[in-house]
Protein backbone atom coordinates (compact mmCIF):
# COMPACT_ATOMS: atom_id res chain seq x y z
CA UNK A 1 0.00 0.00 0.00
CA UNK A 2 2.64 2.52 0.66
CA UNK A 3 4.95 2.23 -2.54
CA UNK A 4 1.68 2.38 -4.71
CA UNK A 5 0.29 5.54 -2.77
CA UNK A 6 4.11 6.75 -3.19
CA UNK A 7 4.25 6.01 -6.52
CA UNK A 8 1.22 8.38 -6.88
CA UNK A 9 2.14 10.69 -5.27
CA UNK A 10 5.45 11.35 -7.75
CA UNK A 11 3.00 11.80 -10.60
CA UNK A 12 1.00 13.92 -8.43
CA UNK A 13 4.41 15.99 -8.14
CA UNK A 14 4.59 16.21 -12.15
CA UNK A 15 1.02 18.12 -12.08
CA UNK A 16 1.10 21.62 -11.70
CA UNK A 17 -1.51 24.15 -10.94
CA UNK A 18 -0.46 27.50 -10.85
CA UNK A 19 2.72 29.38 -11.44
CA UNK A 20 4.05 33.22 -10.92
CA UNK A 21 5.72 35.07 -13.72
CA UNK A 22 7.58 38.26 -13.75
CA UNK A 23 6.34 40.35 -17.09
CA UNK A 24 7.66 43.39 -18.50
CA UNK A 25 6.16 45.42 -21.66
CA UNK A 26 9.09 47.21 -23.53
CA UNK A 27 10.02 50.85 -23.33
CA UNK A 28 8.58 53.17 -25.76
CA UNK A 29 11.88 54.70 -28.26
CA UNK A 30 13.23 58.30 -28.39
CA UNK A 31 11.70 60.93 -30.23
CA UNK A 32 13.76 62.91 -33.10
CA UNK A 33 13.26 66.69 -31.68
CA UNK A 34 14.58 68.13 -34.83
CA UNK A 35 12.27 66.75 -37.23
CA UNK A 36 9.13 66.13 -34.62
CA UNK A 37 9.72 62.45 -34.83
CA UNK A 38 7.59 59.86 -32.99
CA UNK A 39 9.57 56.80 -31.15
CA UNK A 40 8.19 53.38 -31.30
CA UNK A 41 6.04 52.09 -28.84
CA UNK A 42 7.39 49.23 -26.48
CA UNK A 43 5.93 45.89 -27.55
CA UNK A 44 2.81 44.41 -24.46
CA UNK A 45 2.70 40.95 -22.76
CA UNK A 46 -0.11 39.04 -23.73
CA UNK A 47 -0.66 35.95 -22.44
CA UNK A 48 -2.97 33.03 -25.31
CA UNK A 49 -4.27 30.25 -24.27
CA UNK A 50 -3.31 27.02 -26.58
CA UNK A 51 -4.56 23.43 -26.23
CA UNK A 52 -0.81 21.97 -26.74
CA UNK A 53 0.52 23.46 -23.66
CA UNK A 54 0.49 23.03 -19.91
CA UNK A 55 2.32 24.98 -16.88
CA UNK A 56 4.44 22.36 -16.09
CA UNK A 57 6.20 22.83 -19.25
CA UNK A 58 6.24 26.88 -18.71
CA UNK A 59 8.27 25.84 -15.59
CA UNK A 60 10.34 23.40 -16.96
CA UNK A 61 11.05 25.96 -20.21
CA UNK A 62 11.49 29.09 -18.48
CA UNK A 63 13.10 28.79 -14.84
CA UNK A 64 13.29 31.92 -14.29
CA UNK A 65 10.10 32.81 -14.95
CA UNK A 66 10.44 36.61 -16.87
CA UNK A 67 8.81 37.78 -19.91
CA UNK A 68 9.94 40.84 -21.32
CA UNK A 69 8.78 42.51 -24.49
CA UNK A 70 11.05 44.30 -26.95
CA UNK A 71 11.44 48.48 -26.98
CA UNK A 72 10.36 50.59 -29.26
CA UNK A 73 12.64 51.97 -31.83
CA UNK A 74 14.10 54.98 -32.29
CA UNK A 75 12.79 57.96 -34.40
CA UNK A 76 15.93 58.42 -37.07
CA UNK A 77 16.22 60.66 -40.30
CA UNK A 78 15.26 57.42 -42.33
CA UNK A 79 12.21 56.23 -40.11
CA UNK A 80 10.40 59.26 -38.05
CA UNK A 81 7.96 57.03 -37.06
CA UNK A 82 9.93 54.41 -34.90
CA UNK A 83 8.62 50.84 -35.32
CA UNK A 84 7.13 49.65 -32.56
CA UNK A 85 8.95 46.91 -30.57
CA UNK A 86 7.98 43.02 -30.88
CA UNK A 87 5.18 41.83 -28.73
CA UNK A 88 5.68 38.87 -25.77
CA UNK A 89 3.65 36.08 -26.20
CA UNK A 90 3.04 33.82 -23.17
CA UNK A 91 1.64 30.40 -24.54
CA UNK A 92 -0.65 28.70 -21.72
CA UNK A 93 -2.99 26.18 -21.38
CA UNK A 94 -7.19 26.67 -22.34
CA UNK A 95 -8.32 26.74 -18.42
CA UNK A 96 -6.63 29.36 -17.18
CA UNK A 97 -7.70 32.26 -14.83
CA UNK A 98 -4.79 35.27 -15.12
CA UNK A 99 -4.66 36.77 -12.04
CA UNK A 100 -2.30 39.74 -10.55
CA UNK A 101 -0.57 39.47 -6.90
CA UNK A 102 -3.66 40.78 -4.44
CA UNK A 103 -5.64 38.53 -6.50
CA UNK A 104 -7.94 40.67 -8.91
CA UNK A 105 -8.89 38.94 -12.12
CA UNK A 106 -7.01 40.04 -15.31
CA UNK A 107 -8.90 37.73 -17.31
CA UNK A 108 -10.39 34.23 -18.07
CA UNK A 109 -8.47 32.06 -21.06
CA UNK A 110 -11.68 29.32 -21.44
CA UNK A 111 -10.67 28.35 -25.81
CA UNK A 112 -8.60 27.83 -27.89
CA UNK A 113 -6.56 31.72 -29.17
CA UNK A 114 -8.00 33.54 -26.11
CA UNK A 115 -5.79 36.28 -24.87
CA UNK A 116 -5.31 38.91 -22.64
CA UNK A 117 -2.59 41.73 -22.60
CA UNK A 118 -0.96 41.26 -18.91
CA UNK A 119 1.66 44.37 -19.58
CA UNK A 120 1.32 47.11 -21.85
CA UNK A 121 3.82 48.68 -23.77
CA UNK A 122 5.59 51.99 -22.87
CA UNK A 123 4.55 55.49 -25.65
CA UNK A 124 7.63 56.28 -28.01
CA UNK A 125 8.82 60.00 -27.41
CA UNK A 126 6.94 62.61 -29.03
CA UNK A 127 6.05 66.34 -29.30
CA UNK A 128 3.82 66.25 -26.11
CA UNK A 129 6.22 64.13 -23.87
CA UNK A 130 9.37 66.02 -24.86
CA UNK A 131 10.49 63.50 -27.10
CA UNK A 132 11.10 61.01 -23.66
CA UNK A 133 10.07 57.67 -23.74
CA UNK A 134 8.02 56.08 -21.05
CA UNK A 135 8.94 52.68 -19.21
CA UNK A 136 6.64 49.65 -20.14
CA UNK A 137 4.78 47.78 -17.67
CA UNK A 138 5.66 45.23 -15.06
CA UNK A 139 3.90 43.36 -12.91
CA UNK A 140 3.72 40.17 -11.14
CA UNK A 141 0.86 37.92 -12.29
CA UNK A 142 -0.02 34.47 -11.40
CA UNK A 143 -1.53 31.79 -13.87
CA UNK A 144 -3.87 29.53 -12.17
CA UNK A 145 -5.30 26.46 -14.09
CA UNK A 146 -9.05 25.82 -13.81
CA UNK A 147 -10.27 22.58 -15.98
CA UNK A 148 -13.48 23.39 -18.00
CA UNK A 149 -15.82 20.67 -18.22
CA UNK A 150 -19.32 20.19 -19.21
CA UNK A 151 -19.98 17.64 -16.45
CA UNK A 152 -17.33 17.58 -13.06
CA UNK A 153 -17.19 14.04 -11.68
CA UNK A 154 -17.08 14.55 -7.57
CA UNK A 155 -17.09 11.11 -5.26
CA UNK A 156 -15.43 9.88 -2.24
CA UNK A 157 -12.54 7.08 -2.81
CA UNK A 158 -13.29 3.94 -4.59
CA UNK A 159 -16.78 5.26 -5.34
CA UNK A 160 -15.88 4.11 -9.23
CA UNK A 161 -15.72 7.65 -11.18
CA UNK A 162 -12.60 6.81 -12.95
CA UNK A 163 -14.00 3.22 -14.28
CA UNK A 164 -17.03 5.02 -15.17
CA UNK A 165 -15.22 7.94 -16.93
CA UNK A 166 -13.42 4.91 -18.78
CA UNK A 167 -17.10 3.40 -20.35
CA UNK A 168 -18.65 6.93 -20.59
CA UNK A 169 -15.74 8.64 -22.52
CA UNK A 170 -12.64 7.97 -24.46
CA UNK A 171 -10.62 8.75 -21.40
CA UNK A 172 -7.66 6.27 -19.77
CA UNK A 173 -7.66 7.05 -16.27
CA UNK A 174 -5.87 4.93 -13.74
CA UNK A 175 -8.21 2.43 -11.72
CA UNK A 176 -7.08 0.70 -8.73
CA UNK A 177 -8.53 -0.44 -5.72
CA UNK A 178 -7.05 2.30 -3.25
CA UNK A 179 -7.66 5.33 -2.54
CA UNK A 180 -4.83 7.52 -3.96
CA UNK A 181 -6.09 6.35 -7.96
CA UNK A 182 -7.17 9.76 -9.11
CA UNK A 183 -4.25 12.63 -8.15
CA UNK A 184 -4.80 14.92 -11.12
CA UNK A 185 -7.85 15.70 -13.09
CA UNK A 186 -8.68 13.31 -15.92
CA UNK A 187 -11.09 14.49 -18.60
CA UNK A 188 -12.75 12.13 -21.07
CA UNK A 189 -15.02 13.22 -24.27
CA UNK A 190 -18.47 11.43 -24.53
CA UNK A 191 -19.11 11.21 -28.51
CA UNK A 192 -23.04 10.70 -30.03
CA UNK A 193 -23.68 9.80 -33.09
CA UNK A 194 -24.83 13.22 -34.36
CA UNK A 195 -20.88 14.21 -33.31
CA UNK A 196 -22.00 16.00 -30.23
CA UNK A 197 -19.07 16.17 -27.73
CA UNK A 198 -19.41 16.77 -24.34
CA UNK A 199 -16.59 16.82 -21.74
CA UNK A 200 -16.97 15.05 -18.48
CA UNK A 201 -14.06 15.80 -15.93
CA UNK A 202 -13.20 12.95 -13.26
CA UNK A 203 -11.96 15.40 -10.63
CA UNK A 204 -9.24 14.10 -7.48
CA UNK A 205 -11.29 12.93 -4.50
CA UNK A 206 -12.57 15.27 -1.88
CA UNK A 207 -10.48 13.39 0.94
CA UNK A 208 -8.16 11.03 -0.74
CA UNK A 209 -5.47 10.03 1.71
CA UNK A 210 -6.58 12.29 4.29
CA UNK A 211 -6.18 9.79 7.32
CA UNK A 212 -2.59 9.77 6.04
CA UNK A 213 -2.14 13.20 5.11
CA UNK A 214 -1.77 12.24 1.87
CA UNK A 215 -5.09 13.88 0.39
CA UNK A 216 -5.86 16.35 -1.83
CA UNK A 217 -7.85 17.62 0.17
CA UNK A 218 -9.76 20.75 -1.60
CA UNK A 219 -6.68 21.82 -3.95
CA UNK A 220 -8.94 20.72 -6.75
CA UNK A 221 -12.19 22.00 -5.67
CA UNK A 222 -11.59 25.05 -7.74
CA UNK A 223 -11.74 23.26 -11.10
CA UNK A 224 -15.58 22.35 -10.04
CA UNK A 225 -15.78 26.03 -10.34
CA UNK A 226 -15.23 25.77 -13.92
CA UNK A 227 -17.74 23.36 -14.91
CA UNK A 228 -21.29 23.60 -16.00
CA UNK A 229 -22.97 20.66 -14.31
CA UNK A 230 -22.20 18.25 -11.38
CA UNK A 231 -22.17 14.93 -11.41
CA UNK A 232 -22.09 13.21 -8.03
CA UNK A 233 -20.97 9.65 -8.07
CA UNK A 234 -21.76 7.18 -4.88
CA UNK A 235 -21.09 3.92 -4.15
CA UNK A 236 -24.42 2.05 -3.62
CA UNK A 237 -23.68 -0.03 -0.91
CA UNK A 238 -21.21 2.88 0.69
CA UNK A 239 -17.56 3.08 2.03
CA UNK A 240 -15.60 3.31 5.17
CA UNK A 241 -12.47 4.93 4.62
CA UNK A 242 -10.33 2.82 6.80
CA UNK A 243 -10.85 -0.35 9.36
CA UNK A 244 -11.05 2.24 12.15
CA UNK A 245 -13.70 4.82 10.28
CA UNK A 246 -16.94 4.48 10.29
CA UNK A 247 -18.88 3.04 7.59
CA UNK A 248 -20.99 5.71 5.29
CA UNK A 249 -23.90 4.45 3.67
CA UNK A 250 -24.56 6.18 -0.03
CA UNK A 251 -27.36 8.73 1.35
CA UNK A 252 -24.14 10.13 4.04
CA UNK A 253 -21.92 9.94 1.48
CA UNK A 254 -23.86 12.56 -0.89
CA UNK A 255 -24.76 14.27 2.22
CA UNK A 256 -20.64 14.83 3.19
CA UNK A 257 -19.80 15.49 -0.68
CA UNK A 258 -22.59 18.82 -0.23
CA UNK A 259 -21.17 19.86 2.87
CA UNK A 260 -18.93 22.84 2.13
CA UNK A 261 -15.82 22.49 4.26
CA UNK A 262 -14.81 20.17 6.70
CA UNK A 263 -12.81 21.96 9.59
CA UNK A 264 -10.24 19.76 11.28
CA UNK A 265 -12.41 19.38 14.18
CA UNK A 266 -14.93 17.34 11.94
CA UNK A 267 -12.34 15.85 10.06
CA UNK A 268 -11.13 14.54 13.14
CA UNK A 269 -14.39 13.23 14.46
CA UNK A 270 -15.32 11.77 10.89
CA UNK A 271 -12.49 9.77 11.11
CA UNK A 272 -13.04 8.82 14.25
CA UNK A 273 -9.70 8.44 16.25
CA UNK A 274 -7.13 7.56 14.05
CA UNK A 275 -3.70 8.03 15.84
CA UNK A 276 -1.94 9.34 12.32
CA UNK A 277 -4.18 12.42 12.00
CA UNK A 278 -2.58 13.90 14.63
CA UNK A 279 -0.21 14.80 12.35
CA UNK A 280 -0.91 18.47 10.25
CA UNK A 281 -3.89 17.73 7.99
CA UNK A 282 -5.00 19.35 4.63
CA UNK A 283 -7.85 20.98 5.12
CA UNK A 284 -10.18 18.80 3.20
CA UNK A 285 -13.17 20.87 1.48
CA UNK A 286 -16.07 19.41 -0.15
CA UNK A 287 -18.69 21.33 -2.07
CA UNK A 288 -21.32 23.89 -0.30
CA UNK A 289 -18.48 25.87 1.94
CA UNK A 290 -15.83 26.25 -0.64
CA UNK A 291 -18.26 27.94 -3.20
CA UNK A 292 -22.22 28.92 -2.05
CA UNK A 293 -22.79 29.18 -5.41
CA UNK A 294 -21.52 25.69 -6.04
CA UNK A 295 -24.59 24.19 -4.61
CA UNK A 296 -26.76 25.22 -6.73
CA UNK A 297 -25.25 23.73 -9.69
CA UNK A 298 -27.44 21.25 -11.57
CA UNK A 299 -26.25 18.06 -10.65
CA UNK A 300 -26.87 14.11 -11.65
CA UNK A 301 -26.87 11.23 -9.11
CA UNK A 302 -25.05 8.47 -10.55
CA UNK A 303 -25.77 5.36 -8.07
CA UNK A 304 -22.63 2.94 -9.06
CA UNK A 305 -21.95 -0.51 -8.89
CA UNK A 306 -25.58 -1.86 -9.06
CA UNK A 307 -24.07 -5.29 -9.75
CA UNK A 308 -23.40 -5.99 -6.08
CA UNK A 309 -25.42 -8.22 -3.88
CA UNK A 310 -28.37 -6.52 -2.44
CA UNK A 311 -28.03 -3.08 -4.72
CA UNK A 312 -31.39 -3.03 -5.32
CA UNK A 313 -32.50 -2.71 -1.64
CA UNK A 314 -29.91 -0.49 -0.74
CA UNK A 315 -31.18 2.11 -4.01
CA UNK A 316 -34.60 1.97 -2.54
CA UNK A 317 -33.48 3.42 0.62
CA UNK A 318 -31.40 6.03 -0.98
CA UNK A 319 -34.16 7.14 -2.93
CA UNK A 320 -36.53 7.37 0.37
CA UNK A 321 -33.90 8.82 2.35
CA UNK A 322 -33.39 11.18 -0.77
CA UNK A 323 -37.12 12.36 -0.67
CA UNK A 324 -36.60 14.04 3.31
CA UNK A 325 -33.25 14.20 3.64
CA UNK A 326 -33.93 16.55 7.42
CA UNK A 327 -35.58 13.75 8.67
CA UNK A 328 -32.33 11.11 8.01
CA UNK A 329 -29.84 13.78 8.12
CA UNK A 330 -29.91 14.42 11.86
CA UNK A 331 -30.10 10.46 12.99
CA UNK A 332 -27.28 9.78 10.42
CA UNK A 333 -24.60 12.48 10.82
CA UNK A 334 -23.15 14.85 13.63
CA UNK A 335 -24.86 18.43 13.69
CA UNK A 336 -21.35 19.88 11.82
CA UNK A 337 -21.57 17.54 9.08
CA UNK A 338 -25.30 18.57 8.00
CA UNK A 339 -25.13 20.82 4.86
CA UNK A 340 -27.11 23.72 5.36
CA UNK A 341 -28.43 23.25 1.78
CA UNK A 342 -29.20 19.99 0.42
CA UNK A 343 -28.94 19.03 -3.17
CA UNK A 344 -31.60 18.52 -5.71
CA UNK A 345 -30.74 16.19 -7.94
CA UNK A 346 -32.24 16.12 -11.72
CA UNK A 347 -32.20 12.74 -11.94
CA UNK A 348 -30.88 9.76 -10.21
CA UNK A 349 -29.28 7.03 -12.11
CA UNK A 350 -28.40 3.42 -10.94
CA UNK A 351 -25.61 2.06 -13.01
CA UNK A 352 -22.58 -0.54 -13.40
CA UNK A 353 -19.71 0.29 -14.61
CA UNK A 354 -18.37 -2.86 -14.31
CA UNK A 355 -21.31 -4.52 -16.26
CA UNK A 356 -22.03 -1.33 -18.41
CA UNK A 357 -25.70 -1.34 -16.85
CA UNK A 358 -27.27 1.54 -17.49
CA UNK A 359 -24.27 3.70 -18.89
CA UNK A 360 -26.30 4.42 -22.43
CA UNK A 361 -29.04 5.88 -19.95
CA UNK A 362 -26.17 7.69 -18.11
CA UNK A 363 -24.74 9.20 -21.36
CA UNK A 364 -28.34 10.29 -22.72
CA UNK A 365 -29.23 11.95 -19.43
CA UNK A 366 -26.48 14.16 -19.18
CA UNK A 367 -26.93 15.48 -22.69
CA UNK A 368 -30.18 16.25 -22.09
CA UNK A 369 -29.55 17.83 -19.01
CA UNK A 370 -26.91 20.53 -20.72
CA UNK A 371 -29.21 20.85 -23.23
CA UNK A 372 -32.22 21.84 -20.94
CA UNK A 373 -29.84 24.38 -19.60
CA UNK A 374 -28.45 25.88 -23.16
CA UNK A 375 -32.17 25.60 -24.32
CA UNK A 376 -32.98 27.89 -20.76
CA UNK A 377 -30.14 30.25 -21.44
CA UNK A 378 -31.15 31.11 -25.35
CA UNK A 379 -34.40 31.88 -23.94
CA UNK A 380 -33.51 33.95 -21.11
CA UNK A 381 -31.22 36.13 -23.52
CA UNK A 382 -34.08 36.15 -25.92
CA UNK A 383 -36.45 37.86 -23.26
CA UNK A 384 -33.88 40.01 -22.95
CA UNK A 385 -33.03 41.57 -26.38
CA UNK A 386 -37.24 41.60 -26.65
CA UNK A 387 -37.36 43.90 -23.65
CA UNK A 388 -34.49 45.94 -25.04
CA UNK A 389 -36.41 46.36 -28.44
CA UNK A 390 -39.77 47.25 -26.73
CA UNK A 391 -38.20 50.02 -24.70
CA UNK A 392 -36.29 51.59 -27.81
């Protein structure tokens, strides 16, 4: 157990997140006084998002992390107009939030030739600045990857997202049974025959490793943010985490995936005594307290591994406990473990994905549950431009 959860966690080591750059726009040229020439302006930073790249190989390809952008040129006898100087491109990945130091949004980089201009270029010398130059730009900024994804695959260890991201989608995740399989995102494409793509991310478990303070804890929460639709995946017959936990039936589990954040007094008592997590946790987040807004995401119930023994019963008593989930809530789980929302769930869905039970349903369902949504949203902005034209 601990060379495979080591071995994970090396890959885990070769995914990165989020760097900091250094940028600098160039200097604007010198103005020709004599002949009321204009200098060059410096060349901007922009950073474009491409689907070939990834910050791991920013880090790898520039240590030191600076961008600078060329200067202007000069104002000469042959040229009056200086050229202006060469522009900085900063290739990054499609997912990425641009951000400057104190956090404030520079700008979103969500397809393919998105860009934004991070540092702008210094004005050459002219008539109204005395023929002086004026310095470029610089700034700190920090690139911070979140996946987009139609559908974000959330579930507690073992629940089986990766093996059913691997009969939805296209996608090769690893699948083992431990819980340190997912340590970076996996995204899969789910292909109908009309060519419709949707993309369904199998995000890192909310508490992988966490008894060993090994988890992820919520350093991936953030890439929920960035998809359209949830899609919760539960075990049927449920989970304990370790011999000494206790055991979660699936109606807890989907009850501790909506809970917001876990504070290390709950993690403490929902692990219930295990000597090792005395040790410095991770502060393990799950949905509702990282984000409000997260909980109100439309979501999907996908009820795996309907193949086991007694599945059947145990889905029945989901689906009850489902309908007043106050009433089970309180005799189930400690007062700091209720969420203060629940979920409502557009559908549930019983499947296999060891069997492939169900996974055609699975695959319809989740189109039409974008769709309802795009079909809401053309409508909505419909209403809108109508009310626009009316009040012309």
């Amino acid at each position: 157990m601990v060379q495979l959860c080591s071995i994970c966690l090396r890959k885990y080591g070769n995914f990165v997140d989020n760097v900091r750059l250094f940028v600098r726009a160039g200097a604007g040229g010198m103005g020709l006084p004599r002949l009321g020439g204009h200098g060059g302006n410096g060349g901007d930073v922009w950073v474009v998002a491409t689907e070939k790249m990834t910050l791991k190989k920013i880090r790898d390809k520039y240590p030191q992390k600076r961008f600078v952008a060329d200067v202007g040129a000069n104002s000469s006898v042959r040229s009056l107009k200086g050229e202006k100087g060469k522009d900085k491109e900063i290739l990054v990945p499609v997912g990425v939030t641009v951000t400057t130091d104190d956090d404030k949004i520079i700008g979103d980089l969500n397809a393919e030739g998105d860009r934004v201009m991070v540092a702008k270029g210094g004005h050459g010398g002219s008539l109204t600045s005395a023929f002086l130059p004026s310095k470029g730009q610089s700034r700190q900024i920090k690139l911070d990857l979140k996946l987009i994804a139609d559908m974000g695959m959330v579930g507690f260890p073992n629940a089986g997202k990766s093996s059913l991201l691997t009969v939805l989608s296209n996608a090769t995740p690893q699948i083992a049974s431990y819980a340190f399989t997912t340590l970076k995102p996996q995204i899969g494409k789910l292909f109908y025959q009309d060519h419709k793509q949707i993309s369904v991310a199998d995000l890192p478990g909310l508490i992988e490793g966490a008894h060993m303070n090994k988890g992820m804890g919520h350093k991936f929460l953030k890439h929920v943010e960035r998809t359209k639709h949830l899609l919760f995946v539960v075990d049927v017959c449920g989970f304990q985490l370790a011999s000494q936990t206790p055991f979660r039936s699936a109606f807890e589990a989907v009850q501790l995936l909506t809970k917001v954040t876990l504070t290390k007094k709950s993690v403490l008592r929902f692990l219930d005594g295990l000597n090792v997590v005395r040790r410095p946790l991770p502060s393990p987040q799950e949905l509702e307290l990282y984000k409000e807004e997260l909980a109100g995401k439309p979501a999907l119930l996908v009820v795996n591994k309907m193949d086991l023994p007694d599945a059947e019963e145990k889905l029945a008593e989901l689906k009850e406990q489902l309908l007043n989930p106050k009433d089970f809530c309180h005799t189930l789980l400690p007062a700091d473990m209720i969420p203060k929302n629940h979920m409502t769930f557009r559908h549930v869905v019983p499947v296999s994905a060891a069997t492939g039970f169900s996974v055609d349903r699975l695959k319809s369902l989740i189109r039409e549950s974008l769709e309802e949504d795009d079909n809401m949203a053309t409508e909505a902005f419909r209403q809108e431009r109508l009310q626009l034209l009316r009040h012309r």
